[in-house]
Protein backbone atom coordinates (compact mmCIF):
# COMPACT_ATOMS: atom_id res chain seq x y z
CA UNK A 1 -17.60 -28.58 13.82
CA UNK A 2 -16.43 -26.76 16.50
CA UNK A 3 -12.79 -27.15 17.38
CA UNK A 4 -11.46 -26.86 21.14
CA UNK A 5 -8.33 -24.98 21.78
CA UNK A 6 -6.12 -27.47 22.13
CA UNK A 7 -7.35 -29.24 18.94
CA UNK A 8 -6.84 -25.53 17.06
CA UNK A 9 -3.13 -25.58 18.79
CA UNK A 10 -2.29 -28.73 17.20
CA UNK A 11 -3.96 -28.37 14.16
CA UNK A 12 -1.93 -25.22 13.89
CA UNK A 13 1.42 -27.31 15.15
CA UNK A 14 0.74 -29.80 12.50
CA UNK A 15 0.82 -26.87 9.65
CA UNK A 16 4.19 -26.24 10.23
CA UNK A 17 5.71 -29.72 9.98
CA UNK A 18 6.07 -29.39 6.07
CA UNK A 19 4.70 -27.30 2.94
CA UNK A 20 3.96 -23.99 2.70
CA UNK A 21 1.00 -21.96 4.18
CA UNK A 22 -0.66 -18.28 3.91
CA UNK A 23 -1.36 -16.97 7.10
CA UNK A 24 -3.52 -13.81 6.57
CA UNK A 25 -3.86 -11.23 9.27
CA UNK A 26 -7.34 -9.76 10.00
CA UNK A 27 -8.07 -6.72 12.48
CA UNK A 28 -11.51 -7.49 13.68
CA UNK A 29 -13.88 -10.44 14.14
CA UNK A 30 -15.39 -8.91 10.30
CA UNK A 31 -12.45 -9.69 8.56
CA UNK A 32 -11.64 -12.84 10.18
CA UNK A 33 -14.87 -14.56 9.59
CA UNK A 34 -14.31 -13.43 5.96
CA UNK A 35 -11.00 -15.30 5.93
CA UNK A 36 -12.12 -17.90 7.38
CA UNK A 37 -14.72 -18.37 4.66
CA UNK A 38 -12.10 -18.43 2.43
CA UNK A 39 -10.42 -21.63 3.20
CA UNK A 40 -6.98 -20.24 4.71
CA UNK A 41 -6.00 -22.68 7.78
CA UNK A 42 -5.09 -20.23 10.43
CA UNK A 43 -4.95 -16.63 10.66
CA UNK A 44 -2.85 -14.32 12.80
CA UNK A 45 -4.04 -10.82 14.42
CA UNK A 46 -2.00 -7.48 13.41
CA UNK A 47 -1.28 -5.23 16.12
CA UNK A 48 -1.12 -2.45 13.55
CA UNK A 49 -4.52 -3.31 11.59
CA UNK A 50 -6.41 -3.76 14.86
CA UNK A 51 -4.70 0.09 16.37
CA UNK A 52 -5.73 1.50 13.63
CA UNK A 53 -9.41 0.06 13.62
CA UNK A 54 -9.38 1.60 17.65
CA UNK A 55 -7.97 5.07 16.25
CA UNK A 56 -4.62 4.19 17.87
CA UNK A 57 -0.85 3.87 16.50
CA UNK A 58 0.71 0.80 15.80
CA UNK A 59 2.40 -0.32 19.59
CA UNK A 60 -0.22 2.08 21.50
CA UNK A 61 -2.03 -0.06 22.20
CA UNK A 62 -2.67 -1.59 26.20
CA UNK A 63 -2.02 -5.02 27.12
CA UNK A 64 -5.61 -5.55 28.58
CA UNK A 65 -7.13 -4.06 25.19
CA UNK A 66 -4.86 -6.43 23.14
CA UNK A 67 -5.67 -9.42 25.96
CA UNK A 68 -9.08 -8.71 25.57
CA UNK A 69 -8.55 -8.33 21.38
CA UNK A 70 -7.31 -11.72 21.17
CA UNK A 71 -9.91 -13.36 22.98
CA UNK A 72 -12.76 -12.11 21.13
CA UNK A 73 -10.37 -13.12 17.56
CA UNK A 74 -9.80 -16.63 18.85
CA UNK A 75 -13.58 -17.44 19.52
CA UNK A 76 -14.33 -15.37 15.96
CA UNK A 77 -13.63 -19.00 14.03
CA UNK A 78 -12.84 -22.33 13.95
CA UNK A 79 -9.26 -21.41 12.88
CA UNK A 80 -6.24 -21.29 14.94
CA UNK A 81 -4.89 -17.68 15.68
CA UNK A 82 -1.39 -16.77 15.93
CA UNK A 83 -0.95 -13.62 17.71
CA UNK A 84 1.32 -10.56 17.07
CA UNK A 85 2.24 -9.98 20.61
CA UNK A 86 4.70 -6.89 19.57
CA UNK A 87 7.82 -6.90 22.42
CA UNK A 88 5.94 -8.92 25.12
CA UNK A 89 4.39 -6.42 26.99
CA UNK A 90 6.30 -5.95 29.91
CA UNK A 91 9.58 -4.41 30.78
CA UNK A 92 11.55 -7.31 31.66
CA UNK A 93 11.51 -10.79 31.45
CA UNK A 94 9.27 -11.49 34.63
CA UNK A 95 6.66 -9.07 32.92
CA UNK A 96 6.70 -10.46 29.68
CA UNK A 97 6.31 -14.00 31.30
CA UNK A 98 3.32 -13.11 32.85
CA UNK A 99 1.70 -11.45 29.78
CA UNK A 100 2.44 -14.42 27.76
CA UNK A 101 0.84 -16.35 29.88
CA UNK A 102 -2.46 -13.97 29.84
CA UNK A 103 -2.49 -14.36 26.01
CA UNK A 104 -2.41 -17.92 26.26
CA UNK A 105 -5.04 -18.07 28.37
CA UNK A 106 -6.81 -16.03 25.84
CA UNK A 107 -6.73 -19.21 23.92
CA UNK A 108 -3.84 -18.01 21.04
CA UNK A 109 -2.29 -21.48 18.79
CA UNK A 110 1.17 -19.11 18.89
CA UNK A 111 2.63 -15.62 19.37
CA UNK A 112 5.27 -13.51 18.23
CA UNK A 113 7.91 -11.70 20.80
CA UNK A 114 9.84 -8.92 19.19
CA UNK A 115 13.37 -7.87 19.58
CA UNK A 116 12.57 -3.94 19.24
CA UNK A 117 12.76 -1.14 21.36
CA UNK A 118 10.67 1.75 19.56
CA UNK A 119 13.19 3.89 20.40
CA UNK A 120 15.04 5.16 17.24
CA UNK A 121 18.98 5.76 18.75
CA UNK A 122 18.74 2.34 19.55
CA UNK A 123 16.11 0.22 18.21
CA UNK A 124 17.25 -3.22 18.95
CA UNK A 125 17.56 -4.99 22.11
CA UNK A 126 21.02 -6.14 23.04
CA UNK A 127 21.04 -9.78 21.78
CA UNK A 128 21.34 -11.22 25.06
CA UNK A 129 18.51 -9.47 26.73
CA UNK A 130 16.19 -10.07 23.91
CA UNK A 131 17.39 -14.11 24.40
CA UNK A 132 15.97 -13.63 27.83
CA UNK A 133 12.79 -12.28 27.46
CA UNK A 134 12.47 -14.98 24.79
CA UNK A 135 13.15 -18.03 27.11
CA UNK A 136 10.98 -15.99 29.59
CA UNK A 137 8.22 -16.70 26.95
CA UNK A 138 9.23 -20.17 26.53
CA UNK A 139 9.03 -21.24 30.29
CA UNK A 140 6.12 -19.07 30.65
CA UNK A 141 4.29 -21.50 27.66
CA UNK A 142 5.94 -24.19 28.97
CA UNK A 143 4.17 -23.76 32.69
CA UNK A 144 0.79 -23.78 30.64
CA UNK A 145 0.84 -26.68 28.87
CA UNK A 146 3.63 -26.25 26.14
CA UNK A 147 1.08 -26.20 23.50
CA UNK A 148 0.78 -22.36 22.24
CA UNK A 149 3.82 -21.94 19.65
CA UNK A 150 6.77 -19.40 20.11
CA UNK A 151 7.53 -17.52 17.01
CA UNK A 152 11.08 -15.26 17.71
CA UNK A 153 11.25 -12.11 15.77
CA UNK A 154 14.55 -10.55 14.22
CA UNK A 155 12.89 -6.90 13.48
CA UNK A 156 16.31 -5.79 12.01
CA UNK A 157 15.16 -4.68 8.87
CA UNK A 158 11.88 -2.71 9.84
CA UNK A 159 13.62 -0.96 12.72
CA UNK A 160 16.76 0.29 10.70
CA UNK A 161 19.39 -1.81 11.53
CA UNK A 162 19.01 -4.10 7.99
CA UNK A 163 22.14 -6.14 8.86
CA UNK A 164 21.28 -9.86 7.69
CA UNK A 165 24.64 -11.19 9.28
CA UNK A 166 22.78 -9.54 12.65
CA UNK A 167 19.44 -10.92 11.92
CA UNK A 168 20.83 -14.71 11.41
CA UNK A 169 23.09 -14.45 14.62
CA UNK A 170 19.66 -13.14 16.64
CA UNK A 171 17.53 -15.81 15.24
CA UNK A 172 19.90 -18.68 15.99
CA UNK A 173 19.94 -17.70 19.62
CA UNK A 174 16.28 -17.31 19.58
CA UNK A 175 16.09 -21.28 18.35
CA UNK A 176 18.37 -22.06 20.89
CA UNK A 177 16.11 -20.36 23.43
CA UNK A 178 12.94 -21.73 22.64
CA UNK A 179 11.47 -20.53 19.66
CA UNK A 180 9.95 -22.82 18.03
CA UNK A 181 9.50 -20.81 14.59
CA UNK A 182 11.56 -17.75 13.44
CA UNK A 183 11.04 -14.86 11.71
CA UNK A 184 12.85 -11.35 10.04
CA UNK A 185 10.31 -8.91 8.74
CA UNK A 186 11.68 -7.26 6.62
CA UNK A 187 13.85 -9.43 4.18
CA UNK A 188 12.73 -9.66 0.77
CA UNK A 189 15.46 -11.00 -1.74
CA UNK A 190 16.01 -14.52 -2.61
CA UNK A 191 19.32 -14.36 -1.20
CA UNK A 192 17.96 -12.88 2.61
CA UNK A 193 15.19 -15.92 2.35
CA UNK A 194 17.59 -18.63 1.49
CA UNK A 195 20.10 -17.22 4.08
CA UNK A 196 17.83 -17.45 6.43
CA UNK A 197 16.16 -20.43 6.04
CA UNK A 198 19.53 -22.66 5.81
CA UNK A 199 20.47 -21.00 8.80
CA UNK A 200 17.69 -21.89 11.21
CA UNK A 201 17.12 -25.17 9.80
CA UNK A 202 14.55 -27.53 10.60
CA UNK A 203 12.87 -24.41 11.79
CA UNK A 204 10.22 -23.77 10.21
CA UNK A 205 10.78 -19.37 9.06
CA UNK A 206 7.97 -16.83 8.69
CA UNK A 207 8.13 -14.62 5.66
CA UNK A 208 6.16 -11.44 5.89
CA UNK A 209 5.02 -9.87 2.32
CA UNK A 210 3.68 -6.71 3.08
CA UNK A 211 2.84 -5.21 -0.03
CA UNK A 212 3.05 -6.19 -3.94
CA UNK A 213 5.58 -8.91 -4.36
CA UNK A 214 6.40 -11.28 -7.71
CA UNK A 215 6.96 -14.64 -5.52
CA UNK A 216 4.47 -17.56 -5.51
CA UNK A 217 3.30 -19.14 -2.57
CA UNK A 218 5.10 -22.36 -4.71
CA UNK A 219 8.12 -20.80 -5.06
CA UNK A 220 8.31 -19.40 -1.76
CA UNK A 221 7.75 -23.09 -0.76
CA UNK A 222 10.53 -24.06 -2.96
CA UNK A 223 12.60 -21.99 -0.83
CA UNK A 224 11.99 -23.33 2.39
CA UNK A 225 10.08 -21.05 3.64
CA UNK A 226 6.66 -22.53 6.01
CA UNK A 227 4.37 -20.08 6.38
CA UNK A 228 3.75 -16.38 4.58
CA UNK A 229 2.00 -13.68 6.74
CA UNK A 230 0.56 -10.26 5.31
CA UNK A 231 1.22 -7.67 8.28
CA UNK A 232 -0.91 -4.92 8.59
CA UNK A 233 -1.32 -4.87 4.85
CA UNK A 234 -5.22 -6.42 4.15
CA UNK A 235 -5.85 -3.44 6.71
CA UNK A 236 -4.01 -0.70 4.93
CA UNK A 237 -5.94 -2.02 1.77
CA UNK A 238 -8.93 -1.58 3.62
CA UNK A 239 -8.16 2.02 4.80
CA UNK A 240 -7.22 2.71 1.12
CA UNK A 241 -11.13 2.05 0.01
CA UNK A 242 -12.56 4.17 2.77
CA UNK A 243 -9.41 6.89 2.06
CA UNK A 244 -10.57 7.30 -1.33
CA UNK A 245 -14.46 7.38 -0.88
CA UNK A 246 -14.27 9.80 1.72
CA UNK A 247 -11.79 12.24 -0.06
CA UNK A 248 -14.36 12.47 -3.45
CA UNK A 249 -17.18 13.25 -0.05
CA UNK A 250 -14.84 16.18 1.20
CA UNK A 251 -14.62 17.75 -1.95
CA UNK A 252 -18.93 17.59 -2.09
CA UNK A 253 -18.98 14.60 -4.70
CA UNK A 254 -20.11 10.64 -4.04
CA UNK A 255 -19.08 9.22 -7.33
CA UNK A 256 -16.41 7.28 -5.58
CA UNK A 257 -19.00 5.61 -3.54
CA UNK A 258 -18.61 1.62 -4.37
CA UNK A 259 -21.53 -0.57 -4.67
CA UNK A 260 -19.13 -3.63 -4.48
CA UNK A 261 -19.16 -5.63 -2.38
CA UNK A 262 -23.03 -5.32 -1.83
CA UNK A 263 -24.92 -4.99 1.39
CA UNK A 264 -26.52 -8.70 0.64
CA UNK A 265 -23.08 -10.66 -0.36
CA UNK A 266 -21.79 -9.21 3.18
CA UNK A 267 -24.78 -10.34 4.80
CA UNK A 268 -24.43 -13.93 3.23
CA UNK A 269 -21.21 -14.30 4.72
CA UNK A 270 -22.02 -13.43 8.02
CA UNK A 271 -25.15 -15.30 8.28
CA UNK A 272 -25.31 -17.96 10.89
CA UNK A 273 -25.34 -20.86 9.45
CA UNK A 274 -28.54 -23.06 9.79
């Protein structure tokens, strides 16, 4: 079965009504067609995992390489694809209207606009321009069908500024400018989580777990929280196997060489099917 993209986008809608979903992030058509064979629902790209996988920094990356990234990830599978769209691409609201609309012509279920600036004396947008840029997205959807779903980011506690009092007051006015999903990377108590999930209520919240972490997917669900995205981290654990094999090569040894997973299981699940 072959899914259009407006069935994907409301497939992908319909996910975020109730329960509690993982939303893994592949970097390259490889590792989405292996998540897809998994069974997950939708996936969402990482604009660090895919840098990295063009020898490029996290955020240095071009628009028309990510444009043209998200294109080739949305016609990789059947599944719906969220996109991590970093700041917006563009320098003001007018700009980042006009990218959005390029990505969702690319054929994206939903993307993420940040709040940061990169720049480390001030790494957060003043509240009202990030509000904005937001609603800029918003209209910019809007004027294409309405379909493609906003996702406001809070990026308060990856860019420094871990004030949860901040991040609730920022998401609120993100839900009141559009977004139809919210999300603060970063957070990782139960307290942040419940904070912000009774404050953005019946929003549905993203909760990124980017590395080892004792919740459940149940309890997270018992929490409120709708969907659970990985971040760059399936591609850092990727980069970890190659790190180590090619470390034992520039010391002159290959004993660190895996054999798992074998050249004819990876084969099998990228074989066309009949």
């Amino acid at each position: 079965m072959t899914r259009t993209i407006s069935e994907k986008r409301q497939a992908f809608r319909a996910l975020h009504e109730d329960g509690c979903f993982v939303l893994p992030n592949p970097w390259d058509v490889g590792s989405a067609r292996y998540l897809a064979s998994m069974g997950f629902k939708a996936l969402a790209t990482t604009s660090s995992g895919f840098a990295w996988s063009i020898g490029r920094p996290d955020n240095g990356v071009s628009r028309d390489a990510v444009i043209a990234h998200l294109r080739e990830m949305v016609h990789a599978t059947d599944l719906p694809v969220n996109a991590d769209f970093e700041s917006g691409f563009g320098s003001n609201p007018a700009e980042v209207a006009q990218s959005v609309r390029m990505a969702v012509d690319a054929g994206v279920a939903g993307l993420s606009v940040e709040d940061s600036t990169g720049d480390a004396k001030s790494p957060l947008l003043p509240v009202n321009a990030a509000v904005e840029r937001l609603a800029a997205a918003r209209r910019a959807i809007d004027e294409t069908g309405g379909d493609t779903l906003l996702v406001g980011r809070a990026e308060n506690f990856v860019a420094g500024v871990p004030d949860l009092e901040d991040v609730i007051a920022r998401l609120r006015a993100y839900a009141q400018a559009g977004a139809d999903c919210l999300y603060a990377p970063g957070i990782q108590t139960r307290e942040q989580i419940e904070a912000v999930v009774a404050a953005v209520r019946p929003k549905p919240v993203n909760l990124l777990i980017g590395g080892p972490s004792a919740f459940t997917l149940d309890e997270l669900a018992k929490l409120g929280v709708r969907r659970v995205s990985v971040g760059g981290a399936l591609a850092r654990a990727a980069w970890g196997g190659l790190v180590a094999s090619v470390q034992s090569l520039a010391e002159g040894r290959f004993d660190s060489l895996s054999k798992e997973p074998s050249g004819g299981w990876l084969n099998s699940v990228f074989k066309d099917p009949a």
